[in-house]
C-alpha atoms as a PDB file:
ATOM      1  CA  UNK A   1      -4.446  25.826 -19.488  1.00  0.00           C
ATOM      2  CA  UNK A   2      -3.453  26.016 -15.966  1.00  0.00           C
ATOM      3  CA  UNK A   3      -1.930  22.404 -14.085  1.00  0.00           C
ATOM      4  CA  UNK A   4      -5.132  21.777 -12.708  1.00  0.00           C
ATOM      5  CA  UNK A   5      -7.003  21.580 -15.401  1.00  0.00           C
ATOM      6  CA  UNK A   6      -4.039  19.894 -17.486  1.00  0.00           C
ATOM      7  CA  UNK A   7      -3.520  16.957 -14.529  1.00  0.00           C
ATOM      8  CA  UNK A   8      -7.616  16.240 -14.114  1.00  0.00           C
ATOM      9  CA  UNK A   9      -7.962  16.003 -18.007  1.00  0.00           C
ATOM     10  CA  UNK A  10      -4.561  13.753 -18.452  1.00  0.00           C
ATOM     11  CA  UNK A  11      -5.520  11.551 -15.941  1.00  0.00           C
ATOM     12  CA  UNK A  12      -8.991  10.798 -17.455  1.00  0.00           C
ATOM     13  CA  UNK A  13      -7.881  10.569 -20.159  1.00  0.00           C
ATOM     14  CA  UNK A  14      -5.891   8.036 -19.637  1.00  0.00           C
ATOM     15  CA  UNK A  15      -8.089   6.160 -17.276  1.00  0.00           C
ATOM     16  CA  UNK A  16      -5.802   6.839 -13.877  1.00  0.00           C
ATOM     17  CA  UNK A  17      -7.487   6.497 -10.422  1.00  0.00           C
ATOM     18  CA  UNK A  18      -5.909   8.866  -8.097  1.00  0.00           C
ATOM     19  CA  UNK A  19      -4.498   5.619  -6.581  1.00  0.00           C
ATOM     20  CA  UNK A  20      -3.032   3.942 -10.146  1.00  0.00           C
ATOM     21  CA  UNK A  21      -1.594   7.574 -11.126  1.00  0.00           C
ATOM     22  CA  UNK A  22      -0.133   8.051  -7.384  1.00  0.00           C
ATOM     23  CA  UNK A  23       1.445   4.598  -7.323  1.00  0.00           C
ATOM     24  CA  UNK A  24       2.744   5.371 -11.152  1.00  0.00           C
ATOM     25  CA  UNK A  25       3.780   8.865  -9.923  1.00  0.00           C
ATOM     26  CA  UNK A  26       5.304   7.849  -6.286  1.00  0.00           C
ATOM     27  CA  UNK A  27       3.245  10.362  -4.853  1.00  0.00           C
ATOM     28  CA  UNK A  28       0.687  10.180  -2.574  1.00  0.00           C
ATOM     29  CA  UNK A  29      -3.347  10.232  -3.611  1.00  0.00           C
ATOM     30  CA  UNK A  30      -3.718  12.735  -1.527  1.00  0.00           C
ATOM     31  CA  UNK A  31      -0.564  15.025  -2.882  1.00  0.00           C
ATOM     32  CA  UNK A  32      -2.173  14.637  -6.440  1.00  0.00           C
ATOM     33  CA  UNK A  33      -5.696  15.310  -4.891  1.00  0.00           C
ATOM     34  CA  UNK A  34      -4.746  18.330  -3.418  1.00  0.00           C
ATOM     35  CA  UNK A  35      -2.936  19.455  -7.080  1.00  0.00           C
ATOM     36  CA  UNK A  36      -6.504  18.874  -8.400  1.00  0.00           C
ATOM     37  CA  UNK A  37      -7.817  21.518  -5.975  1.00  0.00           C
ATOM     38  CA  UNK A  38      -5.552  23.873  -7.480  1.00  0.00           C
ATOM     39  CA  UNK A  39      -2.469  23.758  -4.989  1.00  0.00           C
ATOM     40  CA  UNK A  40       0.875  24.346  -7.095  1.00  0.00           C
ATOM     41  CA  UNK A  41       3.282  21.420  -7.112  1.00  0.00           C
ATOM     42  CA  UNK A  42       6.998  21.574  -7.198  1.00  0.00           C
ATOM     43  CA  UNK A  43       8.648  21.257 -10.728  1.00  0.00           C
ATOM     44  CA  UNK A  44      10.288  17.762  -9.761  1.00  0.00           C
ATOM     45  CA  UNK A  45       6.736  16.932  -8.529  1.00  0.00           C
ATOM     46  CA  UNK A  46       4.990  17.760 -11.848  1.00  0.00           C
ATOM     47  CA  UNK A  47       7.679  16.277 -13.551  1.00  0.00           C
ATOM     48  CA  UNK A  48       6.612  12.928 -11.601  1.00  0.00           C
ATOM     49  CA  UNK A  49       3.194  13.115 -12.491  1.00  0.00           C
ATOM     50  CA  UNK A  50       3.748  14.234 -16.374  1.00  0.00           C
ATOM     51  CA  UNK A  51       6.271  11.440 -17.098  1.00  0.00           C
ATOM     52  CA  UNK A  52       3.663   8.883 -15.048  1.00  0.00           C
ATOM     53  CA  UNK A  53       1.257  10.067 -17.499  1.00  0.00           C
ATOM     54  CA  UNK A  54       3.357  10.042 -20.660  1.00  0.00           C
ATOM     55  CA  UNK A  55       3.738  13.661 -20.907  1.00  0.00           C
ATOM     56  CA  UNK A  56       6.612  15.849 -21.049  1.00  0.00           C
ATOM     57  CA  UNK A  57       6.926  19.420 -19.346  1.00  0.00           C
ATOM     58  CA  UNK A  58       7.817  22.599 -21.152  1.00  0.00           C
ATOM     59  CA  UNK A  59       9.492  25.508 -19.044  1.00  0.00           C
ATOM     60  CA  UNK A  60       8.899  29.385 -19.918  1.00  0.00           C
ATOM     61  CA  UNK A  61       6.824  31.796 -21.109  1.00  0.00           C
ATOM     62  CA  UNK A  62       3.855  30.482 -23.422  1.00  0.00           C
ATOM     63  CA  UNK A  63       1.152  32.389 -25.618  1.00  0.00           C
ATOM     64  CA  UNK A  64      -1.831  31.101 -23.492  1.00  0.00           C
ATOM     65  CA  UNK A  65      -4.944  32.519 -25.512  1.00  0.00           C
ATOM     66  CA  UNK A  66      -3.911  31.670 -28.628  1.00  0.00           C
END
């Protein structure tokens, strides 16, 4: 699963407005809007957003596909 598609699902999931995840994150709405769209934040960015939405980060090569 790419970042995109992790970030959109976490943040439904959880019930985060772009505004109540950016204030959680301290990032703006419109940094985590554009890392919907598919632009690639930096790794202490994603960290921001993964720890504002509970979720820890894993560095390396994974098995996606299986």
């Amino acid at each position: 699963m790419d970042f995109r598609t992790m970030l959109i699902e976490a943040r439904n999931r959880q019930g985060f407005t772009l505004k109540k995840l950016s204030e959680a994150a301290g990032l703006s709405a419109s940094t985590i809007h554009s890392y919907e769209r598919g632009v690639t934040p930096t790794i202490d960015k994603a960290d921001k957003l993964l720890r504002a939405l509970g979720l820890t980060m894993t560095l390396g090569e994974g098995k996606e596909g299986s």
